[in-house]
Protein backbone atom coordinates (compact mmCIF):
# COMPACT_ATOMS: atom_id res chain seq x y z
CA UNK A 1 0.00 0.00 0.00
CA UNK A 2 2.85 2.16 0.78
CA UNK A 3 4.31 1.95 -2.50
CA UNK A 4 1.80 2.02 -5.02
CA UNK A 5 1.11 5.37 -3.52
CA UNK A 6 4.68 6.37 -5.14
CA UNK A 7 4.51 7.85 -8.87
CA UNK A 8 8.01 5.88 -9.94
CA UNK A 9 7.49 2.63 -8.74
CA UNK A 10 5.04 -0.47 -9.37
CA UNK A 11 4.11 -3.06 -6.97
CA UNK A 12 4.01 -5.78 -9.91
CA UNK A 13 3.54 -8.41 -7.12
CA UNK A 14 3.31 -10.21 -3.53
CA UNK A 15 4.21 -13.54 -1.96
CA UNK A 16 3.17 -15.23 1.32
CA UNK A 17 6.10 -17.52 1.83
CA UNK A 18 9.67 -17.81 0.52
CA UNK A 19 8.73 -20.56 -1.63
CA UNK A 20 5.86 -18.56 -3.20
CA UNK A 21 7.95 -15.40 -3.70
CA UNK A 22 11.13 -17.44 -6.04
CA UNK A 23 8.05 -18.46 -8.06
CA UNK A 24 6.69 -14.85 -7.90
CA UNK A 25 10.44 -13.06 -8.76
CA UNK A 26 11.06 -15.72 -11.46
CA UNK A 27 7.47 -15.36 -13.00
CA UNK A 28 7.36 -11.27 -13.25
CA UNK A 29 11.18 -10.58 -13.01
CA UNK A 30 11.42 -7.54 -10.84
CA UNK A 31 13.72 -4.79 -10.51
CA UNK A 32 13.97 -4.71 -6.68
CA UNK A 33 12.37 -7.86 -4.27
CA UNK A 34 11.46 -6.48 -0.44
CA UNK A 35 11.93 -9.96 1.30
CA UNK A 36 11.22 -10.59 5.24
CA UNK A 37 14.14 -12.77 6.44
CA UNK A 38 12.03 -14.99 8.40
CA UNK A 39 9.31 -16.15 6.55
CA UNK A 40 7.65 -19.69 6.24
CA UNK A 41 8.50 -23.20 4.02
CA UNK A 42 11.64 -20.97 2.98
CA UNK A 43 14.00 -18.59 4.98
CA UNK A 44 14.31 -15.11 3.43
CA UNK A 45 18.28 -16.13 2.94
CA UNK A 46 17.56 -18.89 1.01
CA UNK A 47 14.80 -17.22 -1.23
CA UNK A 48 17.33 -14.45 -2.00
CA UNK A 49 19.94 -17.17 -2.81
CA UNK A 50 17.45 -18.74 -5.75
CA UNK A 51 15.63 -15.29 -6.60
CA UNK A 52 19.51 -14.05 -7.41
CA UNK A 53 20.77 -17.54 -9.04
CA UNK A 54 17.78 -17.17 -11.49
CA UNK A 55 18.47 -13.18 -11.92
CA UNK A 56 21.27 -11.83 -10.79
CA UNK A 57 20.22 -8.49 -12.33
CA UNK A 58 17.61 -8.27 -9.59
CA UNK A 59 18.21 -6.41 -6.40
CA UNK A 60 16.52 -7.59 -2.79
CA UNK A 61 16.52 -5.26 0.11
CA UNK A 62 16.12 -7.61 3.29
CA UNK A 63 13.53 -6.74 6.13
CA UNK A 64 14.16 -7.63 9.35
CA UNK A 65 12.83 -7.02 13.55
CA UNK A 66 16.17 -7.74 15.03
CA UNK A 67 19.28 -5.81 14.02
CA UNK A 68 21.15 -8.84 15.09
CA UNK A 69 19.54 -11.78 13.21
CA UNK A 70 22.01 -13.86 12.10
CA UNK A 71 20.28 -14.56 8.72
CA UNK A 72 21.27 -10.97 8.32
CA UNK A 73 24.90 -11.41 7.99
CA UNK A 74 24.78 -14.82 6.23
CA UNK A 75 22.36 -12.56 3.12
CA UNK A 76 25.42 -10.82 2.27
CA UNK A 77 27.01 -13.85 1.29
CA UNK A 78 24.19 -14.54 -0.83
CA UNK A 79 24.00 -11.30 -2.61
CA UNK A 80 21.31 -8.78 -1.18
CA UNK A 81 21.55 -5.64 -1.85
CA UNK A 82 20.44 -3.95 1.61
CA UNK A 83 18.94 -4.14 4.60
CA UNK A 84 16.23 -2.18 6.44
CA UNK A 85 14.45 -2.66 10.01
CA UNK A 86 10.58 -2.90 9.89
CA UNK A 87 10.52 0.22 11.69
CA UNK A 88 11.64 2.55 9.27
CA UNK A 89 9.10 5.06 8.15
CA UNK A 90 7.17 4.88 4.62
CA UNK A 91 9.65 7.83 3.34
CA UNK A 92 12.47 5.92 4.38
CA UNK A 93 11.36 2.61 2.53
CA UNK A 94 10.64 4.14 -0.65
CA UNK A 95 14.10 6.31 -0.68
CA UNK A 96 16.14 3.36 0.02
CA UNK A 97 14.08 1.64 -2.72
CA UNK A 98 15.16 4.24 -4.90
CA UNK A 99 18.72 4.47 -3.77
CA UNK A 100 19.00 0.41 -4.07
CA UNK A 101 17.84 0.93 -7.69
CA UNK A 102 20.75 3.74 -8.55
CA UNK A 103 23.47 1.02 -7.90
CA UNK A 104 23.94 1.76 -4.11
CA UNK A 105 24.21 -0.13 -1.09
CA UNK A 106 21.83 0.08 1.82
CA UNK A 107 22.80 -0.80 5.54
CA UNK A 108 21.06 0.29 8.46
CA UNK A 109 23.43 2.06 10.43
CA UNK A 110 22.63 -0.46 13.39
CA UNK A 111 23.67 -3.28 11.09
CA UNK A 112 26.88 -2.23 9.48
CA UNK A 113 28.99 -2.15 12.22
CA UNK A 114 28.26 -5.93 13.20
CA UNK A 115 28.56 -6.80 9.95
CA UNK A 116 31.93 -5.09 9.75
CA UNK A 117 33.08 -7.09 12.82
CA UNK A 118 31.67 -10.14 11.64
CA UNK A 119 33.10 -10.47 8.31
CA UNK A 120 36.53 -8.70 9.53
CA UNK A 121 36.97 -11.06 12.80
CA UNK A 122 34.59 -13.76 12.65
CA UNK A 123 36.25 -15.00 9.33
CA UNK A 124 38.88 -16.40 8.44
CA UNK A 125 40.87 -13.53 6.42
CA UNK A 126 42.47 -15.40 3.49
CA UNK A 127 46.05 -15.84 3.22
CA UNK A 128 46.63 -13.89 0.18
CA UNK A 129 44.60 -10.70 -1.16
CA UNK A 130 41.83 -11.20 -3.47
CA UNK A 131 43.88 -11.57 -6.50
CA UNK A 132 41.60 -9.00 -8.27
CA UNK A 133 42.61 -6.04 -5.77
CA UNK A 134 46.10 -6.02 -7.83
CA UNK A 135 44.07 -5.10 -11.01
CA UNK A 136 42.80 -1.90 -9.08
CA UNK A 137 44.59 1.61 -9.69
CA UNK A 138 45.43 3.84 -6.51
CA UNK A 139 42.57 6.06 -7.21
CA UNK A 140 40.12 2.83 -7.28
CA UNK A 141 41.74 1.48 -4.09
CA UNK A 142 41.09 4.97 -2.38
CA UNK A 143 37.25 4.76 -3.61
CA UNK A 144 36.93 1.33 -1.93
CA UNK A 145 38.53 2.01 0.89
CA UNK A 146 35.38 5.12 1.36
CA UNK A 147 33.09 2.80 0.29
CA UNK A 148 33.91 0.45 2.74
CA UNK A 149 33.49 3.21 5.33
CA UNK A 150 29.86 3.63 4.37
CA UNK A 151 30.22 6.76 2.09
CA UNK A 152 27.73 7.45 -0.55
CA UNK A 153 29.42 8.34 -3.87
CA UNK A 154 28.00 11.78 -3.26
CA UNK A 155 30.11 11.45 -0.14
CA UNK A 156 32.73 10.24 -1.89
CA UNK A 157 33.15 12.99 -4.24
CA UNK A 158 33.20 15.42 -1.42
CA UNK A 159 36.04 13.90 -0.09
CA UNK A 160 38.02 13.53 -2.91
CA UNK A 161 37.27 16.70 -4.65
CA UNK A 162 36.03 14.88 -8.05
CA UNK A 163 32.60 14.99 -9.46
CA UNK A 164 30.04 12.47 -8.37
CA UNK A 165 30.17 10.93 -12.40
CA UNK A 166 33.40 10.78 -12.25
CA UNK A 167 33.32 8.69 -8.92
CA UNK A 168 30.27 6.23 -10.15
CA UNK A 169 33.08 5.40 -12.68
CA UNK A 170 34.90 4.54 -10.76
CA UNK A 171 33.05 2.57 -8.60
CA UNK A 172 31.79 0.89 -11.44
CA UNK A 173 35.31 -0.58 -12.67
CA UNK A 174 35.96 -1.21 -8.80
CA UNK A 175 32.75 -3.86 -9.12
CA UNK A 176 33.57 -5.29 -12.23
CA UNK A 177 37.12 -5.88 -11.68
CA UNK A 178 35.95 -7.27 -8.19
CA UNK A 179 33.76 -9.42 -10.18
CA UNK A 180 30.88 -8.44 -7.07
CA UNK A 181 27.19 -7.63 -8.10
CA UNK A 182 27.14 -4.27 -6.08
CA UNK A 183 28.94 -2.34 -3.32
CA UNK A 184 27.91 -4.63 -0.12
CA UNK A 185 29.95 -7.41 -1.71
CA UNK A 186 32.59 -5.21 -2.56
CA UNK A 187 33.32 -4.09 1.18
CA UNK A 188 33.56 -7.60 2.38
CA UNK A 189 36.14 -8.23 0.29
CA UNK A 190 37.93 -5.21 1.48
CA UNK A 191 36.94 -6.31 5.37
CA UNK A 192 38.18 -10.06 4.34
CA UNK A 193 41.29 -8.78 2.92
CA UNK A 194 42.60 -6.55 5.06
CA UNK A 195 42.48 -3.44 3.12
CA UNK A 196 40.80 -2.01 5.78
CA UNK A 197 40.33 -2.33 9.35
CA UNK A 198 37.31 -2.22 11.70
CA UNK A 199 37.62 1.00 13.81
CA UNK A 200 41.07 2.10 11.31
């Protein structure tokens, strides 16, 4: 109801269970897929593990109660694009919608710290760097190393004194030579490898 309120965006559809809402995403193919984490017959991990194997052009935002489910952490693994409590207000939802669909990332503040600790201490850091990091130039590095800070490219610009174009270029080649769908994907590598630290 929220949504279809909004003049750029169109509820195309709604599921009841995970099961039902793989069927639903493959069926209509939707830009962006709001799935609950806990949900029944399927786990909103799990759902967002086959809705993404079937189209990885899709984007899912995960909803969750608890800032600390573990399914939470576990979803980045599997390729979602954001995460939101259920208590964020209606202008909240459909901004974050909207920033998911420019190529951002979307953390609740409450969220990205653990997941920062969690993915920088709770996992094994490989041995060597993610061979793909050599392929990135200094100024690419620099623009992951913001990203994985949480900047906006917006913010990102700001702080490096270059236009915001000019920095979605660049964090465009940082993904692709990454080989990562979006930006969440790209700061766990940069947590995993080292090439930045929690709290640095």
């Amino acid at each position: 109801m929220i949504l279809q309120g909004e003049d750029d965006m169109e509820v195309v559809g709604e599921a009841e269970n995970g099961e039902a809402a793989v069927s639903a995403a493959r069926r209509l193919r939707p830009d962006i897929v709001l799935m609950d984490v806990r949900m029944p017959l399927m786990n909103g991990l799990e759902a967002t593990r086959r809705v993404l194997a079937a189209d990885p052009a899709c984007r899912v935002i995960l909803l969750t109660t608890f800032d600390l489910d573990e399914y939470v952490y576990a979803a980045v693994a599997a390729g979602a694009s954001g995460f939101l409590l259920k208590n964020v207000t209606a202008e909240q939802l459909a901004a974050s919608i909207r920033l998911i669909a420019t190529g951002e990332a979307l953390l609740a503040p409450s969220i990205t710290r653990r997941l920062i600790e969690r993915f920088a201490g709770g996992h094994p850091r490989p041995a060597a760097t993610h061979e793909a990091l050599a392929s990135l130039s200094g100024r690419e590095l620099e623009v992951l190393k913001l990203m994985a800070r949480g900047l906006s490219n917006a913010e990102v610009a700001e702080v490096l004194h270059l236009g915001q174009t000019t920095v979605k270029s660049h964090v465009g080649r940082v993904l692709t030579k990454l080989q990562v769908r979006d930006r969440v994907q790209a700061v766990v590598i940069a947590y995993q490898t080292g090439v930045v630290e929690p709290n640095a």
